[in-house]
Protein backbone atom coordinates (compact mmCIF):
# COMPACT_ATOMS: atom_id res chain seq x y z
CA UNK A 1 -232.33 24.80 -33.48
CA UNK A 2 -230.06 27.37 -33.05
CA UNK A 3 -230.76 28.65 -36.38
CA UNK A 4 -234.10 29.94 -38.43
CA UNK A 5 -234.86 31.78 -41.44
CA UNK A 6 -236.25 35.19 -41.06
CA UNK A 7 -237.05 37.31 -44.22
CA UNK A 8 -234.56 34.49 -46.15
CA UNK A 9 -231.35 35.31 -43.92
CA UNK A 10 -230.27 32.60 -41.17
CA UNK A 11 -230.49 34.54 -37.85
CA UNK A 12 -229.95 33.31 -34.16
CA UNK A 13 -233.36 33.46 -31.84
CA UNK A 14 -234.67 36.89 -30.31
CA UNK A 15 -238.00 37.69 -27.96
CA UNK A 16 -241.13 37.25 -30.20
CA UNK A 17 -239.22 35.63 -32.92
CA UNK A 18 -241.13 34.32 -35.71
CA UNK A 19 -238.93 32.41 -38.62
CA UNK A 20 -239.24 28.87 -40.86
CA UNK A 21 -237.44 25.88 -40.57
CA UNK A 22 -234.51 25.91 -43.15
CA UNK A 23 -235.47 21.85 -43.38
CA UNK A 24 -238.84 21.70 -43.91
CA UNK A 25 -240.11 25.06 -43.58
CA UNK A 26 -242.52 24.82 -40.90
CA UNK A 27 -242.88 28.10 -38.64
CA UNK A 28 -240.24 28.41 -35.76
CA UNK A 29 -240.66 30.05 -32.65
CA UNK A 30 -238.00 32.09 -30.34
CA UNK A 31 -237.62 30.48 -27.13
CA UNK A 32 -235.43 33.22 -24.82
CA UNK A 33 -236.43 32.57 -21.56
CA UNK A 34 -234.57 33.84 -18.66
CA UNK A 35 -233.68 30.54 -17.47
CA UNK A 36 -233.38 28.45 -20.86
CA UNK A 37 -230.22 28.48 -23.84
CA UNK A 38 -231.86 31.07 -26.67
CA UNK A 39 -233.24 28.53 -29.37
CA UNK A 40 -235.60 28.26 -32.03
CA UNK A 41 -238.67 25.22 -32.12
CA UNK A 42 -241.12 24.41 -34.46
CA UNK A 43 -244.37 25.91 -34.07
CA UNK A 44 -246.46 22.51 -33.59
CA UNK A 45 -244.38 19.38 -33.03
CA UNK A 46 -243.01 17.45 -36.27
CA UNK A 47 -240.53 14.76 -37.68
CA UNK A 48 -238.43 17.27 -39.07
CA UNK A 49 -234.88 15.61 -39.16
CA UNK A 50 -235.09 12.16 -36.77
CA UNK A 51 -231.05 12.80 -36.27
CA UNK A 52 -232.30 15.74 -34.45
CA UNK A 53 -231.10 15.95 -30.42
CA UNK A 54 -231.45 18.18 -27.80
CA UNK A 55 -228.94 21.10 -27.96
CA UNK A 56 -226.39 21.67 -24.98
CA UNK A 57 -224.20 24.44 -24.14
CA UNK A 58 -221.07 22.63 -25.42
CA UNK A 59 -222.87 22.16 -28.72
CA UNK A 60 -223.40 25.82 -29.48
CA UNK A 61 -220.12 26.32 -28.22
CA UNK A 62 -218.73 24.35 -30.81
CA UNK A 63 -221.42 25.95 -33.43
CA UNK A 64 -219.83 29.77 -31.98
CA UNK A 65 -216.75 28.39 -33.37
CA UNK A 66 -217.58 28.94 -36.94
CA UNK A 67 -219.10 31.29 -39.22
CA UNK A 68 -222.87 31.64 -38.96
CA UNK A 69 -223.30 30.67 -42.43
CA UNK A 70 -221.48 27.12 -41.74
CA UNK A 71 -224.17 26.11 -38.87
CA UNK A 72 -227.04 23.46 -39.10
CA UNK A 73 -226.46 23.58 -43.16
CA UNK A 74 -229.00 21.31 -44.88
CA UNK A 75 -227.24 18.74 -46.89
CA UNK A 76 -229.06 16.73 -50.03
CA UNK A 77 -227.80 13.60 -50.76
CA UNK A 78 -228.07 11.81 -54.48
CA UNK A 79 -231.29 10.25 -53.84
CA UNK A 80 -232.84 13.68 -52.50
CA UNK A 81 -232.58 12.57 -48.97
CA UNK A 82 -231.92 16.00 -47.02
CA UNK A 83 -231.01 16.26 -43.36
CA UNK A 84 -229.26 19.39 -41.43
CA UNK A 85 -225.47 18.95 -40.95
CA UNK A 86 -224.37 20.12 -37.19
CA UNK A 87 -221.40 22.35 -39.23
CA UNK A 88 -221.05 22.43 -42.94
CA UNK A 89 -217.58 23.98 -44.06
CA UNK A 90 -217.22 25.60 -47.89
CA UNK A 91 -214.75 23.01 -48.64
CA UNK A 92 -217.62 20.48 -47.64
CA UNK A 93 -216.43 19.27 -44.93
CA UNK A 94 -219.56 17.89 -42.35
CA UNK A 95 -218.90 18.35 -38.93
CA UNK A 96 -221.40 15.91 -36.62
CA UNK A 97 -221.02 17.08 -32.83
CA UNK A 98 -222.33 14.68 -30.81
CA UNK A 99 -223.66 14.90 -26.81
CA UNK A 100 -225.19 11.39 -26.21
CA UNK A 101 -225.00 7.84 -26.98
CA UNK A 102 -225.54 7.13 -30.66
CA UNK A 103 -226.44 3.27 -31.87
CA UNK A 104 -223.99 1.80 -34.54
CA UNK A 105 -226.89 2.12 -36.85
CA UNK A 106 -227.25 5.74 -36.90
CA UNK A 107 -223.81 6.08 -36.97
CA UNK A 108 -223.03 4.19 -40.41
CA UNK A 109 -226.49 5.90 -41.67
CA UNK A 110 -225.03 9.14 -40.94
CA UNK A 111 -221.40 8.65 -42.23
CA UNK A 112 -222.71 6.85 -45.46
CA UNK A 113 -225.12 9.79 -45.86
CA UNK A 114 -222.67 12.73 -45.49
CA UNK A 115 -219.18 10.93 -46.32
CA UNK A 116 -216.96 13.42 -46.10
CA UNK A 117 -217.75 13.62 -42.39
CA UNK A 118 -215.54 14.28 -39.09
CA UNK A 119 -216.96 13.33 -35.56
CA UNK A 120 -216.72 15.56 -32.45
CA UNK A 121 -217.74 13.58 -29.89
CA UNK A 122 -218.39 14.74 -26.16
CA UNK A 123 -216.24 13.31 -23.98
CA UNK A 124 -216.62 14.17 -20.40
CA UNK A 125 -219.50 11.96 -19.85
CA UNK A 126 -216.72 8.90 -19.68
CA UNK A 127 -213.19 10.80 -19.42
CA UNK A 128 -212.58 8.98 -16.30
CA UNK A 129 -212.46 5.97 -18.69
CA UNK A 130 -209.93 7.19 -20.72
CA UNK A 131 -206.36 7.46 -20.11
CA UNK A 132 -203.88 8.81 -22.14
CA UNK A 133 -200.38 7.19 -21.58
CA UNK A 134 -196.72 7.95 -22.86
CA UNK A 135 -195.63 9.66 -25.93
CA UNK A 136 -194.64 7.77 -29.62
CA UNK A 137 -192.86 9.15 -32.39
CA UNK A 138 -194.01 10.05 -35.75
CA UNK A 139 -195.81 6.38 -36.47
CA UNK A 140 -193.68 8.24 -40.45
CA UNK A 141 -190.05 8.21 -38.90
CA UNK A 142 -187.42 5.48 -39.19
CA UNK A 143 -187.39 5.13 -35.75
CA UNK A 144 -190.97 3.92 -35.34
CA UNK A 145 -190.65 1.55 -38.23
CA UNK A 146 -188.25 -0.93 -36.05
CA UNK A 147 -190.51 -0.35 -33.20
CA UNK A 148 -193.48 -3.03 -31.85
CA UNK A 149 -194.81 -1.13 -29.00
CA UNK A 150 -196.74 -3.34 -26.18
CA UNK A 151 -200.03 -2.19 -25.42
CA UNK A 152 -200.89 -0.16 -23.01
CA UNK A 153 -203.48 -1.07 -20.55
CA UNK A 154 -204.90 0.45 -17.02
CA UNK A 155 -202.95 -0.99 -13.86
CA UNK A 156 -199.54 -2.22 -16.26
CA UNK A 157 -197.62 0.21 -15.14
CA UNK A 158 -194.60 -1.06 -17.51
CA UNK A 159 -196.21 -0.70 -20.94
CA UNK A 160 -197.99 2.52 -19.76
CA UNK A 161 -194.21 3.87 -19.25
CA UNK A 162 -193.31 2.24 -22.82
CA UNK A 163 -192.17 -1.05 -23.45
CA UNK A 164 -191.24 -2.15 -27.12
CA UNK A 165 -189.64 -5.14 -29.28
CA UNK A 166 -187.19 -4.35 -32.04
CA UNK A 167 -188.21 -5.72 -35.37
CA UNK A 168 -184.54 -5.64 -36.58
CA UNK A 169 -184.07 -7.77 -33.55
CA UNK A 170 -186.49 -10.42 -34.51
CA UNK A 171 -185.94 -9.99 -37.61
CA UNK A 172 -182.00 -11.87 -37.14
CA UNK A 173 -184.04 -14.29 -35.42
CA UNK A 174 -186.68 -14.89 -38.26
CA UNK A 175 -186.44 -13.58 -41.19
CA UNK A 176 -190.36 -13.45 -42.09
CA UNK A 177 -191.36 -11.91 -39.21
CA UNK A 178 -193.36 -9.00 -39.61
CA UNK A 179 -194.37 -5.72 -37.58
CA UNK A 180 -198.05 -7.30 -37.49
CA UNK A 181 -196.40 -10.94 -36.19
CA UNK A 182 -194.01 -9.91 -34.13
CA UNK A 183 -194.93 -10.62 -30.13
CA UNK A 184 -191.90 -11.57 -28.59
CA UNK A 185 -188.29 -11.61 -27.99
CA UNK A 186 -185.92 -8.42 -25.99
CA UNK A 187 -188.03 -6.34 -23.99
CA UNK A 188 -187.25 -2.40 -24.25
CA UNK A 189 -187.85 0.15 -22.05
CA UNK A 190 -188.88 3.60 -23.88
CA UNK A 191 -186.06 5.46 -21.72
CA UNK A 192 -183.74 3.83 -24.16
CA UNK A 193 -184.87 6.09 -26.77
CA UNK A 194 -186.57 9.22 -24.89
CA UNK A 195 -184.67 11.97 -26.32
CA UNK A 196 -185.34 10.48 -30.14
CA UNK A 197 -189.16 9.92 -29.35
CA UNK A 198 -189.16 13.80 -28.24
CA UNK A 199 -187.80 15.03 -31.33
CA UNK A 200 -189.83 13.24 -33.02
CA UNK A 201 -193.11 13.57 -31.20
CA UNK A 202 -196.22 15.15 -33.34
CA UNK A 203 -199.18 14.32 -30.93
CA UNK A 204 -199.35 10.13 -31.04
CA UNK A 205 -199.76 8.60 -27.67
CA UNK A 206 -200.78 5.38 -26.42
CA UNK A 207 -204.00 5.14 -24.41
CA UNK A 208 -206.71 2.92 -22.51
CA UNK A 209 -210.31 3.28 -22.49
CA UNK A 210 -212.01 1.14 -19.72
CA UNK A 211 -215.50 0.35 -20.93
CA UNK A 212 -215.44 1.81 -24.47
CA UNK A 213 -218.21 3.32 -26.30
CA UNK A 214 -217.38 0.63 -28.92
CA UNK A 215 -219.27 2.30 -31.75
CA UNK A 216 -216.78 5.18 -31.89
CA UNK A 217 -213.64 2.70 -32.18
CA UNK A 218 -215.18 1.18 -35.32
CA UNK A 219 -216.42 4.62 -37.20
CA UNK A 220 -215.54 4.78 -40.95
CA UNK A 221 -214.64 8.79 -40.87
CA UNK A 222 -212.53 10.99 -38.42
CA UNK A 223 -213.43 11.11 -34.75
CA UNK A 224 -212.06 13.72 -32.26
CA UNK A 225 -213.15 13.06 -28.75
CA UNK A 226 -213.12 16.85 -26.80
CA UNK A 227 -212.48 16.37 -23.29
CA UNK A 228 -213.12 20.53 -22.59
CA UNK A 229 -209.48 21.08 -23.00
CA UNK A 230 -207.02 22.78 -25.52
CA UNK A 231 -207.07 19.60 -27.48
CA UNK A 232 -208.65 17.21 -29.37
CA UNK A 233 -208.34 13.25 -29.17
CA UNK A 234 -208.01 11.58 -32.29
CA UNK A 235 -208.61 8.05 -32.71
CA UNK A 236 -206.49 6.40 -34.57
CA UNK A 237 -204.05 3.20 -35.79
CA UNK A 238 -200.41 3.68 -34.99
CA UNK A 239 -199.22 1.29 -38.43
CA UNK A 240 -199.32 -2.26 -38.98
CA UNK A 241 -198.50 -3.80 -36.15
CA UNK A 242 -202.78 -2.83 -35.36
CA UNK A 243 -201.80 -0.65 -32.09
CA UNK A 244 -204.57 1.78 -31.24
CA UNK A 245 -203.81 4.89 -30.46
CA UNK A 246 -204.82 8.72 -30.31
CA UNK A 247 -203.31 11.73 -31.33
CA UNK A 248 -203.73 15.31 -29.92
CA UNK A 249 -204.81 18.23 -32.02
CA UNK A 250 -205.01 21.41 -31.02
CA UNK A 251 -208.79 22.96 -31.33
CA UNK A 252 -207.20 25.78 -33.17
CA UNK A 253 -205.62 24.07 -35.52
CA UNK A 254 -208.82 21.53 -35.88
CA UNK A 255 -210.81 24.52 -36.55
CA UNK A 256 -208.37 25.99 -39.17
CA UNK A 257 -207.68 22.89 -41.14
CA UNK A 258 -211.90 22.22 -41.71
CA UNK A 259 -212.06 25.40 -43.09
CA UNK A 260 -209.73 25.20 -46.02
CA UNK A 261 -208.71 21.11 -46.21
CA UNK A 262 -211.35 19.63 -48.77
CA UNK A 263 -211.41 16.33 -46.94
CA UNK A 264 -211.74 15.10 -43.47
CA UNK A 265 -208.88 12.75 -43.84
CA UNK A 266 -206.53 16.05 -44.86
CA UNK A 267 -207.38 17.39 -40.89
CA UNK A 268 -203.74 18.03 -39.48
CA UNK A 269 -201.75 16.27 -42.27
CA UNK A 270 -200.06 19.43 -43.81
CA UNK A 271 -198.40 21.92 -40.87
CA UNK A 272 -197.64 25.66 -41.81
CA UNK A 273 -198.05 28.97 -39.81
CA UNK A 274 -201.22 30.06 -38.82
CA UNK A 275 -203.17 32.60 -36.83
């Protein structure tokens, strides 16, 4: 834990601390060894929270990113279930940063428990997995509404350029054809259209991840991969046609928008000046 209670006020460990759990209130320890991260740890081993993991340095670097008061909140659900929440924002937004591998059944356990939940998910143990390939316009514009991109994939070096069918195209062709149906006809090359999908570029692009952790591609709520970079990776679906895709937010503006957006799904929807 990087968090205890001492004399009722959450405080970060120090040499000879002495504090309670804010979970189950069993005495804590200070652990600040010369050699180890600064951390609290129950006095005699216990099942306190069994979502509990070991704590790296890139997960109190993402718990330094908010206010003291928003770390390891506990969280009480309906049925008086309580666990401790990674990040808890006063809007109630739940912020799960996760190191290692997580099974599909902890994952719906967690998102069903906390629901209004966002993923941050640690992703330099497979980022040379994971490419990130050309740009595509606001999935919202009337641009990408006529556009059926082809899907990107390592080693086809044509779609990871950006190749695309027309729907107005098929459309002449067959009139019931839909963005989710469509799969052939005139072949597109994305330099057609480069200087429209510039202007209307907000972060989308298409990617390829080589031996997925499947479990995040099929989360209910929000998840951000952080590759230890200015950005975040968003998984997401481009619109109807099912493409997969990502979309890049900035860390700053992540951090912002869970601080006063009441939902996770409200991260990065509404754009205004901020410092």
């Amino acid at each position: 834990m990087q968090l205890a209670l001492v004399n009722n006020q959450k405080v970060e460990a120090f040499p000879g601390g002495r504090g309670t759990c804010p979970l189950c209130g069993a005495v804590s320890i200070a652990k600040c060894g010369p050699r180890i991260m600064h951390h609290w740890a129950h006095y005699r081993i216990r099942d306190c929270d069994p979502w509990w993991e070991n704590e790296t340095p890139w997960h109190r670097e993402w718990k330094s990113k908010f206010p003291i008061d928003c770390r390891e909140v506990c969280h009480t659900a309906e049925n008086g279930e309580i666990h401790r929440a990674d990040i808890k924002t006063p809007t109630g937004i739940v912020i799960e940063v996760q190191h290692s591998a997580i099974s599909d059944c902890e994952r719906v356990a967690r998102e069903e428990f906390y629901q209004n939940l966002v993923w941050v998910v640690d992703g330099r143990v497979f980022g040379g997995n994971f490419d990130i390939y050309h740009m595509l316009p606001d999935p919202k514009s009337e641009l990408a509404k006529d556009l059926v991109w082809s899907k990107a994939k390592r080693h086809m070096h044509g779609a990871n350029r950006g190749l695309f069918f027309r729907l107005s195209e098929a459309l002449e062709e067959n009139p019931l054809v839909t963005k989710a149906t469509l799969n052939c006809g005139w072949i597109h090359g994305i330099n057609e259209i480069e200087d429209e999908v510039n202007e209307l570029y907000n972060g989308y692009h298409q990617f390829d991840w080589v031996k997925p952790r499947v479990t995040w591609l099929e989360a209910k709520c929000p998840v951000y991969i952080d590759f230890s970079n200015e950005y975040l990776v968003k998984l997401e679906q481009y619109d109807e046609s099912g493409l997969k895709c990502v979309r890049l937010i900035s860390k700053k503006k992540f951090v912002h928008d869970v601080m006063v957006e009441d939902h996770a799904l409200k991260i990065a929807t509404n754009f205004y000046p901020f410092t």
